[in-house]
Protein backbone atom coordinates (compact mmCIF):
# COMPACT_ATOMS: atom_id res chain seq x y z
CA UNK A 1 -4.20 -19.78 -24.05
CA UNK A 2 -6.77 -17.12 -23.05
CA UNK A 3 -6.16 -14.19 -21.80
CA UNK A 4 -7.50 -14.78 -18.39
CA UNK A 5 -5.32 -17.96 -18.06
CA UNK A 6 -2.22 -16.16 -19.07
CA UNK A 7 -2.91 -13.31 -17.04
CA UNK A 8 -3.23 -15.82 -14.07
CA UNK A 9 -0.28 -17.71 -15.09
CA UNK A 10 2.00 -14.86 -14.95
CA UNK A 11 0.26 -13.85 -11.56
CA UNK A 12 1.04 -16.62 -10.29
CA UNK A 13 4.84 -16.91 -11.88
CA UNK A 14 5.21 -13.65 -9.78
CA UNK A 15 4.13 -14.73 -6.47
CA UNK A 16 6.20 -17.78 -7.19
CA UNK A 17 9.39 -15.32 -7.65
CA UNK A 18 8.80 -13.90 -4.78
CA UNK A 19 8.53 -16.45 -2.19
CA UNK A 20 11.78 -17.56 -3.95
CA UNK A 21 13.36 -14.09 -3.64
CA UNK A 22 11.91 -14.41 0.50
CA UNK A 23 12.85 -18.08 1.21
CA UNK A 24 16.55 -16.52 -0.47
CA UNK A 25 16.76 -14.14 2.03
CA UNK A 26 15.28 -15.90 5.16
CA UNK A 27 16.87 -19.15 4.91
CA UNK A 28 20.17 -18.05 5.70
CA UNK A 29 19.08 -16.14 8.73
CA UNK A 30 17.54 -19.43 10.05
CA UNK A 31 20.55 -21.56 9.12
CA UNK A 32 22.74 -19.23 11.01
CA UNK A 33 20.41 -19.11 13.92
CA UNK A 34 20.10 -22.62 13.88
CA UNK A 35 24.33 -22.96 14.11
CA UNK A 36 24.32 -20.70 17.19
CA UNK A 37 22.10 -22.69 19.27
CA UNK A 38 24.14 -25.79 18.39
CA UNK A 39 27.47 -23.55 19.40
CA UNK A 40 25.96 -22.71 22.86
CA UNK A 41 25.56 -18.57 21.66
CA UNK A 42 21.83 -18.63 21.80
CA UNK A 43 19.10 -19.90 24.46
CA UNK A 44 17.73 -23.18 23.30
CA UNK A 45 14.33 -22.87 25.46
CA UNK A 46 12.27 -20.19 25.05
CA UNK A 47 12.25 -17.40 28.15
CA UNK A 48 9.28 -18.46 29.82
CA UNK A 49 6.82 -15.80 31.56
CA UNK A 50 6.52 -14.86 34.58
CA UNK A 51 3.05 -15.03 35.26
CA UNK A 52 -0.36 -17.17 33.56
CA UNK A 53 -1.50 -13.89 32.57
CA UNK A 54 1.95 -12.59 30.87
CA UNK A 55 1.66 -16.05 28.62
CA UNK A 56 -2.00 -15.70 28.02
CA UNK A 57 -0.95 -11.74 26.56
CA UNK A 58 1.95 -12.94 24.84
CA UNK A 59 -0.21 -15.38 23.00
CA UNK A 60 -3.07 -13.28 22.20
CA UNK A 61 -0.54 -10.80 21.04
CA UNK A 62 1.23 -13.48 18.37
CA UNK A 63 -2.54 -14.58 17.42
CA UNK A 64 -4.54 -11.25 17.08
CA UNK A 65 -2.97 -10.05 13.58
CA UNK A 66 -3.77 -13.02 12.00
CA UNK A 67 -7.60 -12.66 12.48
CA UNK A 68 -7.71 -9.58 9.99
CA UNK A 69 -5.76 -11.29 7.66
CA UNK A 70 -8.21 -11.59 4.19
């Protein structure tokens, strides 16, 4: 193996690790969240806005950051 392949084998062993080490961590949260909608504790719908122009923001807002992402 060359030293460029190895280099992006263990690159890529490491971003492997740590989508394991996130999914670890988040996949309880959503399992939990998941069990307090079914128990009534949480809103099943989403709180809807008020206005056309409130949803159009909220949007925008959730979509903006991923245009300056690489």
């Amino acid at each position: 193996m060359s030293a460029i392949t190895s280099n992006i084998a263990a690159s890529r062993s490491s971003a492997h690790r740590d989508y394991r080490v996130l999914l670890g961590l988040t996949y309880p949260l959503f399992v939990a969240g998941v069990a307090l909608r079914r128990v009534g504790l949480l809103p099943a719908d989403p709180v809807r806005p008020a206005s056309f122009i409130a949803a159009v923001r909220t949007r925008a807002a959730a979509v903006i950051p991923f245009a300056f992402m690489g």
